[in-house]
PDB file of N, CA and C in Angstrom:
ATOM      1  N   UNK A   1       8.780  -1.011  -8.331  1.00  0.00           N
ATOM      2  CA  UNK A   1       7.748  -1.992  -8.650  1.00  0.00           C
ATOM      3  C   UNK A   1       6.414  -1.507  -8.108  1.00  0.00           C
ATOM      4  N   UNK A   2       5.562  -1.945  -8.297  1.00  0.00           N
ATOM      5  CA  UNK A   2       4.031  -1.473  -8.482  1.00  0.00           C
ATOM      6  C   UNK A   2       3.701  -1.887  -7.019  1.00  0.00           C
ATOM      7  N   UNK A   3       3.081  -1.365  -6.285  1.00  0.00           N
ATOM      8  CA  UNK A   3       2.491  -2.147  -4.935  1.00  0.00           C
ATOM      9  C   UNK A   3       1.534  -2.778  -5.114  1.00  0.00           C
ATOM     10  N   UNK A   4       0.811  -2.636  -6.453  1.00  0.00           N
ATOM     11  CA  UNK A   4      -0.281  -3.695  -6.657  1.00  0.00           C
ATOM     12  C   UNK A   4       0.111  -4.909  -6.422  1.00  0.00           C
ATOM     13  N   UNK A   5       1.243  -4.975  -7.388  1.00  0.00           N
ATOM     14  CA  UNK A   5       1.779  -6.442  -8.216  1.00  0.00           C
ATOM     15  C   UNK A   5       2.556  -7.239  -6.830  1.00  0.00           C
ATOM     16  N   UNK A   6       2.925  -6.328  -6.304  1.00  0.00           N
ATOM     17  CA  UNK A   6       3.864  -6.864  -4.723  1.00  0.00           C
ATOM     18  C   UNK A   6       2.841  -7.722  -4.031  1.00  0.00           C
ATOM     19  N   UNK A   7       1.201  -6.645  -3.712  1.00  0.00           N
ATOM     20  CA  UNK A   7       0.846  -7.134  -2.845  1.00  0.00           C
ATOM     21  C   UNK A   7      -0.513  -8.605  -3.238  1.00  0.00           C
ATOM     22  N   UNK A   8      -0.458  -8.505  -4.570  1.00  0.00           N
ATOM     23  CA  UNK A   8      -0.821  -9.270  -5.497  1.00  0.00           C
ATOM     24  C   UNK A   8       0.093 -10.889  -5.400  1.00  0.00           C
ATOM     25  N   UNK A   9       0.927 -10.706  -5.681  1.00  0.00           N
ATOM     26  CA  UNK A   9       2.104 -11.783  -5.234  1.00  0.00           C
ATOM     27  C   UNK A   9       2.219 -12.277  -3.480  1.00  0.00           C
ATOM     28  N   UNK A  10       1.859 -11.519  -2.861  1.00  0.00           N
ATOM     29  CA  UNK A  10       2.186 -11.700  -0.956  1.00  0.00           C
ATOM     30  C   UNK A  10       0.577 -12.626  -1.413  1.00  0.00           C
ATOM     31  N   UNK A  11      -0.846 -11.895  -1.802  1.00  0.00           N
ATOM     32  CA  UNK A  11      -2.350 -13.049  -1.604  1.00  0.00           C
ATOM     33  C   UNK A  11      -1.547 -14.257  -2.333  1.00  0.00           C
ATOM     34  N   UNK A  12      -1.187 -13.834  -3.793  1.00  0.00           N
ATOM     35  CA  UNK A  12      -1.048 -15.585  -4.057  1.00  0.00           C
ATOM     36  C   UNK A  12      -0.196 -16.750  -3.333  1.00  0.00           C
ATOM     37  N   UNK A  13       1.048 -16.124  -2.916  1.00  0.00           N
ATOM     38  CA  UNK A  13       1.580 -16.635  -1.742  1.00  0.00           C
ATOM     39  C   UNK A  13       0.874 -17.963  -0.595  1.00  0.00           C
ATOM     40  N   UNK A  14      -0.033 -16.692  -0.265  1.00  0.00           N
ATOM     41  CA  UNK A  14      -0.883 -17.259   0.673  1.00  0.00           C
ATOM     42  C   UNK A  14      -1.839 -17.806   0.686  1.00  0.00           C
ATOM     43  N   UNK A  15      -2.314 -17.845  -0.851  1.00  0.00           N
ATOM     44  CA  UNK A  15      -3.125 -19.220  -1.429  1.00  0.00           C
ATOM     45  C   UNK A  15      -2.852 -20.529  -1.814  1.00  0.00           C
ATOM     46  N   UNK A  16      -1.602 -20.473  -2.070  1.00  0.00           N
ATOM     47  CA  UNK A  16      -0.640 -21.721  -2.136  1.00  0.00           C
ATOM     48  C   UNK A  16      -0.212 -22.114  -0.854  1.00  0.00           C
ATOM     49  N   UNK A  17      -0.022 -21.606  -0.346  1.00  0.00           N
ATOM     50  CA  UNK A  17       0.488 -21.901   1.607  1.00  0.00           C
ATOM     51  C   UNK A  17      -0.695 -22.514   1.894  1.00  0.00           C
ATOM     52  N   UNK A  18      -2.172 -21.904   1.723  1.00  0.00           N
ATOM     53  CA  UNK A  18      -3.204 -22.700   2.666  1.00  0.00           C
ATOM     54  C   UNK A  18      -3.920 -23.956   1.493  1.00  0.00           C
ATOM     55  N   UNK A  19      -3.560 -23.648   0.243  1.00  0.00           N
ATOM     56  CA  UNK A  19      -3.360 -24.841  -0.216  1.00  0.00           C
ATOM     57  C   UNK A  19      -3.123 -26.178  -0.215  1.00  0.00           C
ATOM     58  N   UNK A  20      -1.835 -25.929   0.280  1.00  0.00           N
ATOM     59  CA  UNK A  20      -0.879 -26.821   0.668  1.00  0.00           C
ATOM     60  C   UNK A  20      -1.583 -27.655   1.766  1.00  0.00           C
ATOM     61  N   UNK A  21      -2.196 -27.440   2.710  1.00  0.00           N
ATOM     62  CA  UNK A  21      -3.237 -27.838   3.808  1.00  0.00           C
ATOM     63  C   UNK A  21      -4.163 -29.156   3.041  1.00  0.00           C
ATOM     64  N   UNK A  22      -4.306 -29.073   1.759  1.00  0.00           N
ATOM     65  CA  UNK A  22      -5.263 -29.973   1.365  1.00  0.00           C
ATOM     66  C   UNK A  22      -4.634 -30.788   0.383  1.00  0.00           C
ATOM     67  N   UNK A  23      -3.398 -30.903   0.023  1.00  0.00           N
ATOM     68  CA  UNK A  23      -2.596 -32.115  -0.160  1.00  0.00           C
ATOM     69  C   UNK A  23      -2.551 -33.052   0.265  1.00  0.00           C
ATOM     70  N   UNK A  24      -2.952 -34.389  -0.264  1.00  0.00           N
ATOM     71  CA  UNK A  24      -3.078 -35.688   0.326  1.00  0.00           C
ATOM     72  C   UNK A  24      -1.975 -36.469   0.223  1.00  0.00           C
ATOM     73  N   UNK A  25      -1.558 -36.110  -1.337  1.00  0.00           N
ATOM     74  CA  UNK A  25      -0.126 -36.673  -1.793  1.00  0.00           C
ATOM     75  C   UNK A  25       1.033 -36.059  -0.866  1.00  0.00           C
ATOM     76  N   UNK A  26       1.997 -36.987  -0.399  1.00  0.00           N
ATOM     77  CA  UNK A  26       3.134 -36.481   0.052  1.00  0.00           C
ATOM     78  C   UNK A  26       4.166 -35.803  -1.096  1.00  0.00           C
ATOM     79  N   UNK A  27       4.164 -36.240  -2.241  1.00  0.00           N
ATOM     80  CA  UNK A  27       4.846 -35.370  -3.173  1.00  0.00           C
ATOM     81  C   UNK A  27       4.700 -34.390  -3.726  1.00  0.00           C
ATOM     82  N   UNK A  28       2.863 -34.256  -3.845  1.00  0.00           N
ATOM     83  CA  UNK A  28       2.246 -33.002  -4.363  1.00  0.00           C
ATOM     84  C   UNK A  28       2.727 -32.082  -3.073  1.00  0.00           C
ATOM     85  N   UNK A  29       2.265 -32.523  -1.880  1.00  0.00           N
ATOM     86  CA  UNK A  29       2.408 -31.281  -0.701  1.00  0.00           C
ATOM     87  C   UNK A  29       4.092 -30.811  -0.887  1.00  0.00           C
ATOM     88  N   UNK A  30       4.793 -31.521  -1.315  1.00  0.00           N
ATOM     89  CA  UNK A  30       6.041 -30.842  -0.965  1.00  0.00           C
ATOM     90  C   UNK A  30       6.453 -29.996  -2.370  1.00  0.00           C
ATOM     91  N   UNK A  31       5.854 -30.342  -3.275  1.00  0.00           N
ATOM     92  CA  UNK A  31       5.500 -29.603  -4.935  1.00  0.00           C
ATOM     93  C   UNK A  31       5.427 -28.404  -4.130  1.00  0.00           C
ATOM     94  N   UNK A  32       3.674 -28.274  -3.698  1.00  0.00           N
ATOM     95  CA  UNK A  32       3.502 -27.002  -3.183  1.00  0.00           C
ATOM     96  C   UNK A  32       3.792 -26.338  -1.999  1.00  0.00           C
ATOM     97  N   UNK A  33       4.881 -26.722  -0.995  1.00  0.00           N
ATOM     98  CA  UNK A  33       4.897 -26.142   0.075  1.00  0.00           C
ATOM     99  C   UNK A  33       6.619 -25.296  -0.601  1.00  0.00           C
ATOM    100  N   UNK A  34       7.017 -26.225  -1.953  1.00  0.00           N
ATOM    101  CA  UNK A  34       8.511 -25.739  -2.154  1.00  0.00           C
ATOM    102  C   UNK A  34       8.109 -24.078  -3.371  1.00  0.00           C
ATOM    103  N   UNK A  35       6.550 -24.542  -3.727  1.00  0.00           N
ATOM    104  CA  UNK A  35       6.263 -23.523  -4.787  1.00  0.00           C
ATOM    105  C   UNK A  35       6.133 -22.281  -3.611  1.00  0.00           C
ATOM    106  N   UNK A  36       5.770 -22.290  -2.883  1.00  0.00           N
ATOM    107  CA  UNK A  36       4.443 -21.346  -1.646  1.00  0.00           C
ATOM    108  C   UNK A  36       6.232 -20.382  -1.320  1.00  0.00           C
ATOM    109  N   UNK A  37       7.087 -21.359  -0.909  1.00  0.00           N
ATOM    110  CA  UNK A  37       8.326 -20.801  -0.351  1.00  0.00           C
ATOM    111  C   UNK A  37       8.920 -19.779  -1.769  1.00  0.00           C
ATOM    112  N   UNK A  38       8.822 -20.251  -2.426  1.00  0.00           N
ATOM    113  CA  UNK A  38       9.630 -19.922  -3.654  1.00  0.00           C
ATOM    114  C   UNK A  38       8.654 -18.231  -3.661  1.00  0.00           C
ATOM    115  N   UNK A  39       7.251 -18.766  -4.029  1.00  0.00           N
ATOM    116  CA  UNK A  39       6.737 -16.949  -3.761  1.00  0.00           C
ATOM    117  C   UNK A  39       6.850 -16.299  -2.776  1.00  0.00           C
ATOM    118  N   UNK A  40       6.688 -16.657  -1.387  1.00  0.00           N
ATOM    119  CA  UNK A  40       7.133 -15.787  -0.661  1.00  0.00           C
ATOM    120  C   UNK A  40       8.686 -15.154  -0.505  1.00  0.00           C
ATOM    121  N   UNK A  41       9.361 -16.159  -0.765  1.00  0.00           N
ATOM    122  CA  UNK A  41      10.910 -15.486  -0.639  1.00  0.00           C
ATOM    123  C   UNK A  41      10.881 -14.450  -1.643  1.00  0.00           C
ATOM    124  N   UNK A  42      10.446 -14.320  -2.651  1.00  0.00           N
ATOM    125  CA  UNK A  42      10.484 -13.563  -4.023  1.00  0.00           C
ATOM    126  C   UNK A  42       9.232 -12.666  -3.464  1.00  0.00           C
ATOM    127  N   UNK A  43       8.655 -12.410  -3.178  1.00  0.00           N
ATOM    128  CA  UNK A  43       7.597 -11.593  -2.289  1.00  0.00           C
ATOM    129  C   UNK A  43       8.786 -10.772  -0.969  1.00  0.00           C
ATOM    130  N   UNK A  44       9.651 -11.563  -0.156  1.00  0.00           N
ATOM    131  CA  UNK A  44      10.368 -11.019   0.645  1.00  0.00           C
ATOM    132  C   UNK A  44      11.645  -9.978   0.185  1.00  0.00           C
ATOM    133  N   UNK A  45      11.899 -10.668  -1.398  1.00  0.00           N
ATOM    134  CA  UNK A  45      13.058  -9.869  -2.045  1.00  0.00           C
ATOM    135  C   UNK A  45      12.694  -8.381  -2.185  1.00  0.00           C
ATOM    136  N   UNK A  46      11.221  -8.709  -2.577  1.00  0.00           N
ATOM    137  CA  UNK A  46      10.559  -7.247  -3.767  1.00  0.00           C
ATOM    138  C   UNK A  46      10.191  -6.059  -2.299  1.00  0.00           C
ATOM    139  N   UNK A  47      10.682  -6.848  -0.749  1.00  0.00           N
ATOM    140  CA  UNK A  47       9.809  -5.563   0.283  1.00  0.00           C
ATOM    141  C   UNK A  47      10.915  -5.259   1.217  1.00  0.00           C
ATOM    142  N   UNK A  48      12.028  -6.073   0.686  1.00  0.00           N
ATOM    143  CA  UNK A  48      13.417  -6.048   1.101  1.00  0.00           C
ATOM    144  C   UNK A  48      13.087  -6.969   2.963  1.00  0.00           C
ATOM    145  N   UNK A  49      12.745  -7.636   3.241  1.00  0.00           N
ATOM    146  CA  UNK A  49      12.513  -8.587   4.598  1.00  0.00           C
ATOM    147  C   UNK A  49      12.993  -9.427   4.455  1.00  0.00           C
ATOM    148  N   UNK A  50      13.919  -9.673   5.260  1.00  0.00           N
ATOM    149  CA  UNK A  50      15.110 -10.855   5.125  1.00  0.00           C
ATOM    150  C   UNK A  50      14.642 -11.534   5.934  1.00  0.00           C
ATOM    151  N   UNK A  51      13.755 -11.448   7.030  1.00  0.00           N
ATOM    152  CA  UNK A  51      13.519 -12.190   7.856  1.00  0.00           C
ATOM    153  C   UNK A  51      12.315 -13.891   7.373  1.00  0.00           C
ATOM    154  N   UNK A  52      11.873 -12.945   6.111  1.00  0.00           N
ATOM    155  CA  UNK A  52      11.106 -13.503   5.308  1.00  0.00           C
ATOM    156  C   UNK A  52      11.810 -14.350   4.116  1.00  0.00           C
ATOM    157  N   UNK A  53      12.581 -13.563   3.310  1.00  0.00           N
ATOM    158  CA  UNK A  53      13.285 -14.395   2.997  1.00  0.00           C
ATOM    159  C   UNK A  53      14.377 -15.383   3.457  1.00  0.00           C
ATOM    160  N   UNK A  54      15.114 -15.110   4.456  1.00  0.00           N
ATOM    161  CA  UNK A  54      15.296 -16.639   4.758  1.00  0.00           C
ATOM    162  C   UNK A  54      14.475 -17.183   5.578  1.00  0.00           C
ATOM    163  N   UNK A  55      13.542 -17.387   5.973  1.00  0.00           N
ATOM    164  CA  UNK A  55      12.209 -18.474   6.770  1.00  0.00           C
ATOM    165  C   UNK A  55      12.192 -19.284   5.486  1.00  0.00           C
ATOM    166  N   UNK A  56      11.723 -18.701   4.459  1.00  0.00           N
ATOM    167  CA  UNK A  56      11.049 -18.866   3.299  1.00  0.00           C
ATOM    168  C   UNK A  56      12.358 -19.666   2.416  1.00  0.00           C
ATOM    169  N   UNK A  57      13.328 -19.551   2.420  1.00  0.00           N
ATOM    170  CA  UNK A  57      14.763 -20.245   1.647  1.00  0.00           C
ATOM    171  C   UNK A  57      14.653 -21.526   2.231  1.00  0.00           C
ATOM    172  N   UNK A  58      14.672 -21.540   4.023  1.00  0.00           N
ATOM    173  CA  UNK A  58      14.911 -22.621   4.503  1.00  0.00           C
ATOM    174  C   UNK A  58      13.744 -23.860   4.477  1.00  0.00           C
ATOM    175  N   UNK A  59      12.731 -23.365   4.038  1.00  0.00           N
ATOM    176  CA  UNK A  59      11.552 -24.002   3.825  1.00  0.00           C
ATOM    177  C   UNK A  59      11.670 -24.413   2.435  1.00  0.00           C
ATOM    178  N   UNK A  60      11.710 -23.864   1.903  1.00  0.00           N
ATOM    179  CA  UNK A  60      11.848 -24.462   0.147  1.00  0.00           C
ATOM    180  C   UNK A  60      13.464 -25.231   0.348  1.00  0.00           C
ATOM    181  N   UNK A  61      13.905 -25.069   1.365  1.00  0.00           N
ATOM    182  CA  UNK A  61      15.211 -26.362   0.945  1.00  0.00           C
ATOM    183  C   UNK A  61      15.005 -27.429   1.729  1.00  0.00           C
ATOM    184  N   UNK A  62      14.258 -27.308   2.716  1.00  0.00           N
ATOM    185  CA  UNK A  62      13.642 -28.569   3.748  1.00  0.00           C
ATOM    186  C   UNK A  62      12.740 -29.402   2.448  1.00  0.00           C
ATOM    187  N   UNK A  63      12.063 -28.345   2.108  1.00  0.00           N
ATOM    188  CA  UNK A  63      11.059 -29.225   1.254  1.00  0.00           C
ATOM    189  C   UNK A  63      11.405 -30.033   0.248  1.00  0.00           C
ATOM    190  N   UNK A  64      12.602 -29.157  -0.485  1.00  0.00           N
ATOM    191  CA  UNK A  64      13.356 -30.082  -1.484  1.00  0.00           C
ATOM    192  C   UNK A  64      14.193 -31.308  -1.075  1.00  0.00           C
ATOM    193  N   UNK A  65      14.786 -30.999  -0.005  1.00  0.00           N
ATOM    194  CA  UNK A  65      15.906 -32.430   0.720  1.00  0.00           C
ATOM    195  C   UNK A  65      14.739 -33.219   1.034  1.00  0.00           C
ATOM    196  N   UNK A  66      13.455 -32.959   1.527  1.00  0.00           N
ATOM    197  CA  UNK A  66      12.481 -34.478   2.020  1.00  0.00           C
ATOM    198  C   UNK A  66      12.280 -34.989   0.548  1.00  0.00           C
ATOM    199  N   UNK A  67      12.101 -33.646  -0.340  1.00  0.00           N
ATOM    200  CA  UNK A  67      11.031 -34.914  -1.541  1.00  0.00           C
ATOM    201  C   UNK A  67      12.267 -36.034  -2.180  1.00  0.00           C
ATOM    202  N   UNK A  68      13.917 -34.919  -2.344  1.00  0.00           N
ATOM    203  CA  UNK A  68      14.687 -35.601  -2.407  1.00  0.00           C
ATOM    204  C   UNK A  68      15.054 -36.809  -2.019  1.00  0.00           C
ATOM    205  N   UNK A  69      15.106 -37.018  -0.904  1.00  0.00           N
ATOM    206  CA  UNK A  69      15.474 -38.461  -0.252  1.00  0.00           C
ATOM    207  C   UNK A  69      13.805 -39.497  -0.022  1.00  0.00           C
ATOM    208  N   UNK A  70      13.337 -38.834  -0.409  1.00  0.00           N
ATOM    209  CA  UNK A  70      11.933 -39.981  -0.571  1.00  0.00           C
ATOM    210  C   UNK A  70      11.356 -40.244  -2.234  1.00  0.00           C
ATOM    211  N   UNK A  71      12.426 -39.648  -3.032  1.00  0.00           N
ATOM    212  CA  UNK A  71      12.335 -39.753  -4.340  1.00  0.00           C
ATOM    213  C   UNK A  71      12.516 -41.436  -4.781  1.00  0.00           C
ATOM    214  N   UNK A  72      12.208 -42.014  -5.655  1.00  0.00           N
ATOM    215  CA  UNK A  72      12.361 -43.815  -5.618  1.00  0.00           C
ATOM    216  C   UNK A  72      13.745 -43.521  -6.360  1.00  0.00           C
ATOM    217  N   UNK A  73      13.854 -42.732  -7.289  1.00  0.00           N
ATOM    218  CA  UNK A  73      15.059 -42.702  -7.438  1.00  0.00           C
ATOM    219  C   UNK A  73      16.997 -42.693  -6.602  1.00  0.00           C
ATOM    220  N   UNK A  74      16.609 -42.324  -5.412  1.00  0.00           N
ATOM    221  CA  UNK A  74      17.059 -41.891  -4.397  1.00  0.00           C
ATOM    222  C   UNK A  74      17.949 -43.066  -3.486  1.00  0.00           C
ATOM    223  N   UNK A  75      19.019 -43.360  -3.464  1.00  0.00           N
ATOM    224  CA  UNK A  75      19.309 -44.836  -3.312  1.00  0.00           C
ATOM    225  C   UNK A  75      19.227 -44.577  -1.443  1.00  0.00           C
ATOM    226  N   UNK A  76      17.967 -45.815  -0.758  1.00  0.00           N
ATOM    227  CA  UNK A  76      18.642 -45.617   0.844  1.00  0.00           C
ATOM    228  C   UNK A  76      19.921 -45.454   1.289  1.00  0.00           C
ATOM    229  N   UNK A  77      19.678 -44.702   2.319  1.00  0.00           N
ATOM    230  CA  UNK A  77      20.561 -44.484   3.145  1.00  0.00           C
ATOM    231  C   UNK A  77      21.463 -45.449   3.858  1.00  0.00           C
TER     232      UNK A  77
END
């Protein structure tokens, strides 16, 4: 793969990560904190850093179980 496109993918990453900072919505922020994870893990695949990819797994599944259980659909606990 191209090191452009790698390191092209690691900035956008990290424009969505500090993004995420200016989310007001609690659903949008977890939209983008589960998108931000999703590129970096896929950023961690393409440089082979596992350490990165799972930080980055466990964050996009935190993010998904909160929006999950705060979904209205979502019957309380």
């Amino acid at each position: 793969m191209d090191t452009r496109a790698v390191d092209c993918l690691g900035w956008a990453a990290t424009g969505v990560f500090v993004a995420s900072y200016f989310c007001a919505r609690p659903a949008l922020l977890r939209a983008v904190q589960m998108l931000g994870a999703a590129m970096w893990a896929t950023y961690g695949v393409m440089i082979g850093a596992w350490p990165v990819i799972v930080a980055n797994v466990l964050v996009f599944s935190a993010a998904a179980w909160t929006a999950a259980r705060n979904s209205p659909d979502m019957p309380p606990a």
